[in-house]
Protein backbone atom coordinates (compact mmCIF):
# COMPACT_ATOMS: atom_id res chain seq x y z
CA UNK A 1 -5.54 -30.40 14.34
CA UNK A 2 -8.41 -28.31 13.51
CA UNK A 3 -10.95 -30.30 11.32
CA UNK A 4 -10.98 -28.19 7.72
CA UNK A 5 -12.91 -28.50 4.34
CA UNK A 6 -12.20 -28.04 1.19
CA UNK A 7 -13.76 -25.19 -0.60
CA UNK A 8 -14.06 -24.87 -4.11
CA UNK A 9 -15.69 -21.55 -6.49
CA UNK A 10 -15.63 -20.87 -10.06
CA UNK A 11 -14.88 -17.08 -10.30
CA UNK A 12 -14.11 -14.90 -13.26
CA UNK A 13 -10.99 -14.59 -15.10
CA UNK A 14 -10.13 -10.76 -14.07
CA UNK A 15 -11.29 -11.67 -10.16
CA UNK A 16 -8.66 -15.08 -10.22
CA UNK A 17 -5.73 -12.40 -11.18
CA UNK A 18 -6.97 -9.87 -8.62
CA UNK A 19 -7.05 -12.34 -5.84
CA UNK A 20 -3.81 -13.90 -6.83
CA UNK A 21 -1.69 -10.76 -7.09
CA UNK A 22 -2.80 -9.81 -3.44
CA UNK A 23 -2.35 -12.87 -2.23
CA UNK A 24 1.19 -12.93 -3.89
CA UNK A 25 1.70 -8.89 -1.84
CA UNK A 26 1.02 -10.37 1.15
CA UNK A 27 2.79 -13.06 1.15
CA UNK A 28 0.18 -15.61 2.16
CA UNK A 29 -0.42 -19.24 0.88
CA UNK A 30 -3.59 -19.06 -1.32
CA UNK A 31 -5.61 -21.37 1.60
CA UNK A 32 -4.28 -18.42 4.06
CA UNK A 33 -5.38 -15.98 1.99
CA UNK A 34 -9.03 -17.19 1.47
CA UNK A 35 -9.41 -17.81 5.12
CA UNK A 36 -8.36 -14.27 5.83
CA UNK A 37 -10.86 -13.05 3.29
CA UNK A 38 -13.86 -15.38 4.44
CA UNK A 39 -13.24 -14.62 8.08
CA UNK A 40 -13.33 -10.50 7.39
CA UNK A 41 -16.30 -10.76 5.45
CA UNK A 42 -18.09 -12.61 8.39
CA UNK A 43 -16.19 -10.58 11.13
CA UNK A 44 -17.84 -7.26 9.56
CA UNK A 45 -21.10 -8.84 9.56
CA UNK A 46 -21.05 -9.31 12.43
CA UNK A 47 -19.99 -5.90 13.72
CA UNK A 48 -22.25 -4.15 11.54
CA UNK A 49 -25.22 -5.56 14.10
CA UNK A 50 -23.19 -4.03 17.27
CA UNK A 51 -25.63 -1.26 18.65
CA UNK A 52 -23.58 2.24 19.34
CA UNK A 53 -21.21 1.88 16.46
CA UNK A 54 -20.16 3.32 12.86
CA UNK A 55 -18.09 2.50 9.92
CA UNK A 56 -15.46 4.33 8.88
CA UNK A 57 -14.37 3.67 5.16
CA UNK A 58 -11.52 4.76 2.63
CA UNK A 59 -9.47 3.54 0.12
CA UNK A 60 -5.68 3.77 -0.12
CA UNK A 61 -3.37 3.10 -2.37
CA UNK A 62 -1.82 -0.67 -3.46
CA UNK A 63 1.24 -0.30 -2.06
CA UNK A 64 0.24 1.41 1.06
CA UNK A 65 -2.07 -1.30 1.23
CA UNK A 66 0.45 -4.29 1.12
CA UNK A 67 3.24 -2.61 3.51
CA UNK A 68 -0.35 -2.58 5.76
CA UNK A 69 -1.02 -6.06 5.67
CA UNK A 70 2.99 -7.06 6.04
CA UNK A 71 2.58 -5.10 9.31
CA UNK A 72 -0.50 -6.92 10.25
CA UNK A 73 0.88 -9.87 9.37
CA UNK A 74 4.03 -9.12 11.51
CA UNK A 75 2.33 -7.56 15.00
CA UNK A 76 -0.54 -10.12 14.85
CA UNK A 77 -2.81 -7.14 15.29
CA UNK A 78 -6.33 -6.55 13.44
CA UNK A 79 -6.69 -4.19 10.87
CA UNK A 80 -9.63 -2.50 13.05
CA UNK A 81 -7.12 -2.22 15.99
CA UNK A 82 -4.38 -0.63 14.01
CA UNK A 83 -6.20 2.21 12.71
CA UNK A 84 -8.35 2.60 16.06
CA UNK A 85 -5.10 2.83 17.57
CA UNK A 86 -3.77 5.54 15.16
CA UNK A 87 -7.13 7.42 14.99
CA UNK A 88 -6.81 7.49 19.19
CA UNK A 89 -2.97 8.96 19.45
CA UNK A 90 -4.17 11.10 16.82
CA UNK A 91 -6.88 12.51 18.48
CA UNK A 92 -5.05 12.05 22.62
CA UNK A 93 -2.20 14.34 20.19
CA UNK A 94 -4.68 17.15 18.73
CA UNK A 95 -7.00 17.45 22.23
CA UNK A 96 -3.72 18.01 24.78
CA UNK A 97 -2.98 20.92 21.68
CA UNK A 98 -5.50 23.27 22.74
CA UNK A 99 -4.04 23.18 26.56
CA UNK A 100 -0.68 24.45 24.89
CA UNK A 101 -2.21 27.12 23.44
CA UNK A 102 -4.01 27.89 25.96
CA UNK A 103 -1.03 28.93 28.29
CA UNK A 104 0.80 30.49 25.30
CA UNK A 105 -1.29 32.49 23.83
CA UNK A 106 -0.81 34.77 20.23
CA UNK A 107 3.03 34.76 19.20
CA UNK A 108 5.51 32.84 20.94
CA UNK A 109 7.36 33.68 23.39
CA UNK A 110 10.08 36.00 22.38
CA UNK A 111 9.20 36.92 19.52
CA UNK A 112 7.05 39.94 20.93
CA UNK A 113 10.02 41.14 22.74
CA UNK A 114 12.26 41.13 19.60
CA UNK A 115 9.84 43.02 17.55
CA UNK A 116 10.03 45.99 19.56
CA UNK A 117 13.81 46.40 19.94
């Protein structure tokens, strides 16, 4: 077993309740829960020093939030991973659009035809 230390903060009042209630959404003991926290914080530390890359940020919504995190929690995939991965379809989705249009161009096909019936 991995060796482990105990860890203990005083924190405000309104911070405690915050914590708890998203720990409590997730589903995660409150250890768990820290850990996760801790290892994020470090994690983007450290990938804020990588040369060649940005940060994308945005907020969403509580709920969206927690059926995130169940997900997470579920596929054993990183945050970072699952919205890469969306970003990348997203973008694969939008560039083969243009080749589409490309062949059809203006109105579609048909429609041309029936207008001058």
């Amino acid at each position: 077993m991995e060796n482990r230390k105990n860890l203990c903060a005083m924190i405000p009042s309104d911070l405690h309740a915050r914590v708890r209630e998203e720990q409590e959404q997730l589903a995660l003991k409150l250890n768990e829960y820290v850990e996760m926290i801790i290892k994020e914080h470090f994690e983007k530390g450290e990938k804020m020093m990588a040369s060649g890359t940005r940060t994308l940020a945005f907020q969403v919504s509580e709920e969206l939030f927690g059926r995130i995190k169940a997900h997470l929690k579920l596929t054993g995939q990183s945050q970072k991973d699952f919205v890469i991965g969306l970003i990348e379809q997203a973008l694969a989705a939008a560039a083969a659009l243009p080749e589409k249009e490309a062949e059809e161009p203006g109105e579609p096909a048909g429609e041309a035809e029936a207008d001058s019936e």
